[in-house]
N, C-alpha and C. Protein backbone atom coordinates (compact mmCIF):
# COMPACT_ATOMS: atom_id res chain seq x y z
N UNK A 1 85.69 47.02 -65.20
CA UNK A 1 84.99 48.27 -65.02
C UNK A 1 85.91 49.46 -65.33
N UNK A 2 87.38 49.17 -64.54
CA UNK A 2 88.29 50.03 -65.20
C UNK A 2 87.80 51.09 -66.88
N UNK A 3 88.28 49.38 -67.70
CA UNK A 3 88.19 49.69 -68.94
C UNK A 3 87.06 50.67 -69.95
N UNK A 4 85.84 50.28 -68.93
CA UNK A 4 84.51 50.43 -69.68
C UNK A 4 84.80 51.78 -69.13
N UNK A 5 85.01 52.39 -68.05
CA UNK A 5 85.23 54.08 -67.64
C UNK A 5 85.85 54.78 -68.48
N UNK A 6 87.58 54.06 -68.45
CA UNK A 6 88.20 54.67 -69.90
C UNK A 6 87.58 55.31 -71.17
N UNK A 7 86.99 54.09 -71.66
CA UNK A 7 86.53 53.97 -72.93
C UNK A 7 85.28 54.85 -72.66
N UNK A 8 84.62 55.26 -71.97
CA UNK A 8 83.60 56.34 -71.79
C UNK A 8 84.03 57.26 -72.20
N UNK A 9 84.87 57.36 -70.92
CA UNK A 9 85.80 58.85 -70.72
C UNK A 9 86.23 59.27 -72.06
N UNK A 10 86.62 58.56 -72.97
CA UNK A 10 87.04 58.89 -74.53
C UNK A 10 86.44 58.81 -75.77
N UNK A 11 85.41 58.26 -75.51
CA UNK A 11 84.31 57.73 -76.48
C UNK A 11 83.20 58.09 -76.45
N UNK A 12 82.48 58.52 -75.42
CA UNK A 12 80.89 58.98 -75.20
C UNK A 12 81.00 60.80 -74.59
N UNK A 13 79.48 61.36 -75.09
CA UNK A 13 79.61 62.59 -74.91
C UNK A 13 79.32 62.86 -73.60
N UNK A 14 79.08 63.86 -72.64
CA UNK A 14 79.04 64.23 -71.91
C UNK A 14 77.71 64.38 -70.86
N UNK A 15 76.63 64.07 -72.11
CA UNK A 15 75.48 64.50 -71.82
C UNK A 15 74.87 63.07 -71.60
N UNK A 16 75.57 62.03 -72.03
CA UNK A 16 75.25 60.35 -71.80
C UNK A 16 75.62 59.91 -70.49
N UNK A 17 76.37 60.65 -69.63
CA UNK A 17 76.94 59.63 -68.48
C UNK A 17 75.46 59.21 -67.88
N UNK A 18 74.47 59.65 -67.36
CA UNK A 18 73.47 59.42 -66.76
C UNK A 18 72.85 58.13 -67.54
N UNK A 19 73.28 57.59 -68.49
CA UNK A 19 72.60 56.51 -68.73
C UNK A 19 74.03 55.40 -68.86
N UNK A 20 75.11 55.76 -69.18
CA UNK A 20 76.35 54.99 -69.05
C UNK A 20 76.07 54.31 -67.69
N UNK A 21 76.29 55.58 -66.64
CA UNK A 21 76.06 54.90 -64.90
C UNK A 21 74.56 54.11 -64.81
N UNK A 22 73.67 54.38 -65.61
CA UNK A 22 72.47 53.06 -65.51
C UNK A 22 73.14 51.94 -65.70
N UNK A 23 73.18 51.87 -67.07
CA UNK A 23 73.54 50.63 -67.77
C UNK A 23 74.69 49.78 -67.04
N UNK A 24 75.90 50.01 -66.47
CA UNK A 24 76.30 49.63 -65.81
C UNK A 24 76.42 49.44 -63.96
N UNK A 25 75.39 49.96 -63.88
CA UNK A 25 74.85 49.45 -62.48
C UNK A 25 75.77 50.30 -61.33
N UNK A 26 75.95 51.45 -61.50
CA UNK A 26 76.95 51.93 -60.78
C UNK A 26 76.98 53.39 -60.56
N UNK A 27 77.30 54.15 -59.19
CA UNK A 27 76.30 55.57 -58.78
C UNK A 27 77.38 56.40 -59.48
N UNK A 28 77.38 57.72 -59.03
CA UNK A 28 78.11 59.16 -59.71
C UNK A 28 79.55 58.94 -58.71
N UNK A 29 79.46 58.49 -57.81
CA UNK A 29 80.60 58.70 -57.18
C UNK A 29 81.41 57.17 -56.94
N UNK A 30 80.99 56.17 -57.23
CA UNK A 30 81.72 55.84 -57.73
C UNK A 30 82.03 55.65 -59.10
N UNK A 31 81.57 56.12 -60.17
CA UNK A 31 82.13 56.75 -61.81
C UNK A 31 83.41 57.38 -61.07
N UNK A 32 83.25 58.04 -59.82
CA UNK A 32 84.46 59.74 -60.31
C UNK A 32 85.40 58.67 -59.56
N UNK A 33 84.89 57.75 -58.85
CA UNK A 33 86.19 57.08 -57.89
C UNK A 33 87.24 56.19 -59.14
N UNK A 34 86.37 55.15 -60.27
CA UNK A 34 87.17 54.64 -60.65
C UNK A 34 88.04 55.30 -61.80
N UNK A 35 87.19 56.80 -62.16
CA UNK A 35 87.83 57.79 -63.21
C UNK A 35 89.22 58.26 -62.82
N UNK A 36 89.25 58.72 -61.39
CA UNK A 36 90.74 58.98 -60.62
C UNK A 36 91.25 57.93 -60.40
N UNK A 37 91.35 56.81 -60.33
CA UNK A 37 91.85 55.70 -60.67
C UNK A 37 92.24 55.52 -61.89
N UNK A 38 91.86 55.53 -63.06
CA UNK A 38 92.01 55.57 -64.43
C UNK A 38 93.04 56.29 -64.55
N UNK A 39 92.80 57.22 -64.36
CA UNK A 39 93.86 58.87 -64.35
C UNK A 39 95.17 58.67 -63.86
N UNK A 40 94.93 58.12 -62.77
CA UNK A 40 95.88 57.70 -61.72
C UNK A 40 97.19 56.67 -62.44
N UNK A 41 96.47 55.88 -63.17
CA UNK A 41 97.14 54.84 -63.71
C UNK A 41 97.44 55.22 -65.03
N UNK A 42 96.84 55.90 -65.59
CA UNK A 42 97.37 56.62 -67.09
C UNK A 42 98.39 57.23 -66.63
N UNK A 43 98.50 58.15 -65.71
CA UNK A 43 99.76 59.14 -65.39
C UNK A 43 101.00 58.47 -65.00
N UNK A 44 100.99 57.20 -64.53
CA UNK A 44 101.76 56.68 -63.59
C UNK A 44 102.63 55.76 -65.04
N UNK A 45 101.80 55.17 -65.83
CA UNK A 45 102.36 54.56 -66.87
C UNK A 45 102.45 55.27 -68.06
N UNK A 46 102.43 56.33 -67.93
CA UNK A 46 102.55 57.53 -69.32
C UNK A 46 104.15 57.46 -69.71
N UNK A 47 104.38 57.58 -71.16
CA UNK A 47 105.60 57.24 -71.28
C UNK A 47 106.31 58.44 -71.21
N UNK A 48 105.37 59.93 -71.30
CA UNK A 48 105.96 61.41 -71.09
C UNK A 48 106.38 61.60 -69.75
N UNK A 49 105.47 61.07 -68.69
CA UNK A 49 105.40 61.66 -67.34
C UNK A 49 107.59 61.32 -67.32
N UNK A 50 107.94 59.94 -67.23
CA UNK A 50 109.41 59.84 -66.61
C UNK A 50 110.59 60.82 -67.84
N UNK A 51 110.56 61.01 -69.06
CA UNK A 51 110.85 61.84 -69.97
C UNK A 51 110.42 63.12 -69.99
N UNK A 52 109.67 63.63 -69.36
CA UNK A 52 109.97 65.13 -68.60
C UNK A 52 110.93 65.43 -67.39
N UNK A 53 110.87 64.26 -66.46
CA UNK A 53 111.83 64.69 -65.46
C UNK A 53 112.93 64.56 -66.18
N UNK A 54 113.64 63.19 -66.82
CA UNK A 54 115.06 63.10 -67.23
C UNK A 54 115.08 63.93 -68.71
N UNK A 55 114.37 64.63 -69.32
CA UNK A 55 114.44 65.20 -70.89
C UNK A 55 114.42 66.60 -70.33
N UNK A 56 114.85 67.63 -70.71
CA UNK A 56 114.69 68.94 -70.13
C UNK A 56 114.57 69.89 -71.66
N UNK A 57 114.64 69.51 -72.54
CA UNK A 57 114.26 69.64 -73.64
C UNK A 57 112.88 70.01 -73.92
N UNK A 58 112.09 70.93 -74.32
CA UNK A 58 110.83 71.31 -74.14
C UNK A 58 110.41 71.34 -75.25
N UNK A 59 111.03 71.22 -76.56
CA UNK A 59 110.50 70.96 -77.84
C UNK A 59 110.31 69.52 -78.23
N UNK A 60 111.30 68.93 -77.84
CA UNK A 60 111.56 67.17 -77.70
C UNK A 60 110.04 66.74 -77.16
N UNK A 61 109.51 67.34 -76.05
CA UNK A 61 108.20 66.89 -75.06
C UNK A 61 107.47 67.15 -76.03
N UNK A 62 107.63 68.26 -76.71
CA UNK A 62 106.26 69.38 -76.97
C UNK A 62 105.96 68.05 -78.44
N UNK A 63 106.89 68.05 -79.23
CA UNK A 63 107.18 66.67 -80.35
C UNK A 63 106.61 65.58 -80.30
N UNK A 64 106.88 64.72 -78.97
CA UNK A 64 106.37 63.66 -78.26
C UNK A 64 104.80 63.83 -78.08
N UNK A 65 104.52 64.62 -77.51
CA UNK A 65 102.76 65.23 -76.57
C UNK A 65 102.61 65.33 -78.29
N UNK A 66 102.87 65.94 -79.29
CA UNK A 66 102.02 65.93 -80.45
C UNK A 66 101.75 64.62 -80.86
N UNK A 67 103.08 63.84 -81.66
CA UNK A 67 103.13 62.68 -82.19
C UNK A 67 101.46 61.97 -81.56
N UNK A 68 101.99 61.68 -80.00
CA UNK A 68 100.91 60.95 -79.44
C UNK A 68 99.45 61.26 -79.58
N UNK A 69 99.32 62.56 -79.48
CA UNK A 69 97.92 63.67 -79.66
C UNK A 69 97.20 63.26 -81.14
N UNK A 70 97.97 63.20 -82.08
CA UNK A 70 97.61 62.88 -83.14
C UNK A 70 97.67 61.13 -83.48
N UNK A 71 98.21 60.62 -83.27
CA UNK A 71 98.10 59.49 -83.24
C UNK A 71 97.33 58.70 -82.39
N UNK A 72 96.53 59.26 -81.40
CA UNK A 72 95.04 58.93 -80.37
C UNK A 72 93.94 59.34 -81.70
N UNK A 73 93.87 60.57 -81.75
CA UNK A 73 92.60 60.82 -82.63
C UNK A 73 92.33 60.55 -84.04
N UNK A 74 93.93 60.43 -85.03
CA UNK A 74 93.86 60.06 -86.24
C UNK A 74 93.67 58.83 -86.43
N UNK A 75 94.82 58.28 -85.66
CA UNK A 75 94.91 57.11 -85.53
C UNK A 75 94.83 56.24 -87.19
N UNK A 76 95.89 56.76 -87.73
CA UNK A 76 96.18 56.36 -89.34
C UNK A 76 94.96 56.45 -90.47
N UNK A 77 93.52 56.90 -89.73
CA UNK A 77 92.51 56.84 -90.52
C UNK A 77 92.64 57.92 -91.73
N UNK A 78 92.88 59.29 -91.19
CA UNK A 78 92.63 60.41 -91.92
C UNK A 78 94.41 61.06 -91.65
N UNK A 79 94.73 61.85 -92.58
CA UNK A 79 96.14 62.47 -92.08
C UNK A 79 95.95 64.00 -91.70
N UNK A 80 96.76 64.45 -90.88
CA UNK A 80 96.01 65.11 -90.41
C UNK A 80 97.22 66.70 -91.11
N UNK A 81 98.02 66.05 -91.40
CA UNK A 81 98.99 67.50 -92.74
C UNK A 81 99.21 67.04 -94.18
N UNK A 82 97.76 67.20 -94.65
CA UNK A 82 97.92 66.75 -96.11
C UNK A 82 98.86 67.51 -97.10
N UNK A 83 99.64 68.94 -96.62
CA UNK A 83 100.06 69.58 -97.17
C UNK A 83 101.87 68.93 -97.11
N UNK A 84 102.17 68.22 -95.99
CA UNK A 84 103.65 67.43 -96.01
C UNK A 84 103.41 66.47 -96.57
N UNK A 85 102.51 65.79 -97.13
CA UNK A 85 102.92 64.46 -98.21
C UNK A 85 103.46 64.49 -98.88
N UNK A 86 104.00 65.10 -99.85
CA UNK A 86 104.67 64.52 -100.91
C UNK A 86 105.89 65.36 -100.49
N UNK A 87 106.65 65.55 -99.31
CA UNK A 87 107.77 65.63 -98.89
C UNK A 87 107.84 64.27 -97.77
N UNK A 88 106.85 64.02 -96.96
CA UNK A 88 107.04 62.67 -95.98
C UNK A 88 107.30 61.41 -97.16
N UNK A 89 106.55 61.72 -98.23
CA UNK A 89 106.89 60.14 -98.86
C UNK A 89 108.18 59.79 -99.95
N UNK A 90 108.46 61.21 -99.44
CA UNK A 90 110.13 61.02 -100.04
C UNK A 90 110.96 60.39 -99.30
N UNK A 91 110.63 60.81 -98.01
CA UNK A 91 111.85 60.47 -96.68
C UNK A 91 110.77 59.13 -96.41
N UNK A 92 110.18 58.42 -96.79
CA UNK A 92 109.51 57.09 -96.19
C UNK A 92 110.30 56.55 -97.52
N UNK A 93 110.05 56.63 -98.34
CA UNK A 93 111.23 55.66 -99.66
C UNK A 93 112.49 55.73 -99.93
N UNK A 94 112.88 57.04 -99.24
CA UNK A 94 114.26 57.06 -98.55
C UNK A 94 114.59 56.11 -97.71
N UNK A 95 113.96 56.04 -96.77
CA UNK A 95 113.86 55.15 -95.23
C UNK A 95 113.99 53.66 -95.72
N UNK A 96 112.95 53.41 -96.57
CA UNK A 96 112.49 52.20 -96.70
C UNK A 96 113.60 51.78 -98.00
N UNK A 97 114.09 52.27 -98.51
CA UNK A 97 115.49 51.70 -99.84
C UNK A 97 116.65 51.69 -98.99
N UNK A 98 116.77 52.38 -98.30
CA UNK A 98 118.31 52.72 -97.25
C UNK A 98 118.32 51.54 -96.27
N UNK A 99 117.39 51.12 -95.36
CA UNK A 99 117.22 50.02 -94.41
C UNK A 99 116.65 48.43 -95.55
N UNK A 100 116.33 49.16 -96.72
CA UNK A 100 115.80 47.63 -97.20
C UNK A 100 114.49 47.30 -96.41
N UNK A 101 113.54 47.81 -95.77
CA UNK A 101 112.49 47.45 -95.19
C UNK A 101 111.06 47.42 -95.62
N UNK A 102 110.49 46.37 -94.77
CA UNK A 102 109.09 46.55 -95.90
C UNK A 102 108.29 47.39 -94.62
N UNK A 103 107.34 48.05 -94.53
CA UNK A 103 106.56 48.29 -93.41
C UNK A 103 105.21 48.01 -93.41
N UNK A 104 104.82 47.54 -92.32
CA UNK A 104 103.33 47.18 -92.68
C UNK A 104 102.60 48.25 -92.64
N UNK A 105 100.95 48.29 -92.68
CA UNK A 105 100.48 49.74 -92.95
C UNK A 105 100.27 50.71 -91.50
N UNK A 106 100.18 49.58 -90.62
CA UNK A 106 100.09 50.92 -89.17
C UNK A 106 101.59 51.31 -88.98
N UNK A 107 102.95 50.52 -89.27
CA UNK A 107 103.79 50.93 -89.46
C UNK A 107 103.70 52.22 -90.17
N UNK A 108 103.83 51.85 -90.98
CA UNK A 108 104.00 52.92 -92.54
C UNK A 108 103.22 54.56 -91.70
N UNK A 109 102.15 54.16 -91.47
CA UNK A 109 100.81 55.49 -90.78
C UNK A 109 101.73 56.19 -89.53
N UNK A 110 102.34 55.38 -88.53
CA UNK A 110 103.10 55.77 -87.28
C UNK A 110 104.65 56.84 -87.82
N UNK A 111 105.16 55.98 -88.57
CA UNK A 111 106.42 56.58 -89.41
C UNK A 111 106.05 57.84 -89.69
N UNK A 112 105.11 57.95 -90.71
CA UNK A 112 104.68 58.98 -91.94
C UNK A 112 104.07 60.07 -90.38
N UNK A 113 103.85 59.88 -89.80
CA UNK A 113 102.96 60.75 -88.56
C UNK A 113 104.30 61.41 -87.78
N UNK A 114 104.98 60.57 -87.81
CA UNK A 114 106.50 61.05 -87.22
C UNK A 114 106.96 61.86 -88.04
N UNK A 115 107.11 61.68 -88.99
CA UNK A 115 107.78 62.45 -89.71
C UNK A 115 106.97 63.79 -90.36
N UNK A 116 105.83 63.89 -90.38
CA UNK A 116 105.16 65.12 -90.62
C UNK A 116 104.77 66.02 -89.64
N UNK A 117 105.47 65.14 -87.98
CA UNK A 117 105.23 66.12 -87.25
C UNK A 117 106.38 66.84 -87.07
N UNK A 118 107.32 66.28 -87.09
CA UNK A 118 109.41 66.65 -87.35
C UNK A 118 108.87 67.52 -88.17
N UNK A 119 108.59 67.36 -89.50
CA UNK A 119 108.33 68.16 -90.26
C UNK A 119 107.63 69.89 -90.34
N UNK A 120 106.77 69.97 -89.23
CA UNK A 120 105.94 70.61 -89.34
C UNK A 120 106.22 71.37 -87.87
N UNK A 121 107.42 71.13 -87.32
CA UNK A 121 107.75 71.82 -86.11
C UNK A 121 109.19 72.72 -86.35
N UNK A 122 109.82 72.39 -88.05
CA UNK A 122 110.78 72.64 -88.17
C UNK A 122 110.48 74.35 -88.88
């Protein structure tokens, strides 16, 4: 049930919960109980939450909170700075001749996302 809340919470509009809570057999309050639960457990295992206390660095976070931000919603489908490509795929065949590496393609998408956000903060 966890999961299926999540995946609401990120996937369905706003104006659907009233039939989400049908379909799964379950009232408004407890939706909000297992949602703060959800929350609860996203925050607790977030890889930012312990890298803000020990990182004091606020561009480093701000870097991180993007990377991730964009890599939830793009999620390698669409890019989301078509204008750094043909500077990211210099430094990806850089990368990839210097280490000798092959990358697979969500590789390759995660890298190239890293690096156009470095890019694009500089």
């Amino acid at each position: 049930m966890l999961f299926r809340v999540l995946q609401f919470e990120y996937m369905e509009s706003h104006a659907s919960r009233h039939k989400f809570l049908e379909d799964n057999f379950i009232s408004q309050a407890q939706f909000y109980n297992i949602r703060n639960q959800v929350n609860q457990l996203v925050a607790d295992l977030s890889m930012f939450s312990p890298a803000r206390s020990v990182i004091q660095n606020v561009e480093f976070i701000k870097r991180l909170s993007l990377i991730d931000f964009y890599q939830h919603f793009f999620n390698g489908i669409e890019d989301p700075f078509p204008a750094l490509n043909a500077l990211t795929s210099k430094f990806m065949n850089l990368i990839a001749m210097t280490y000798s590496i092959s990358l697979s393609p969500v590789k390759f998408a995660k890298l190239n996302l890293f690096l156009q956000v470095q890019l694009a903060r500089i």
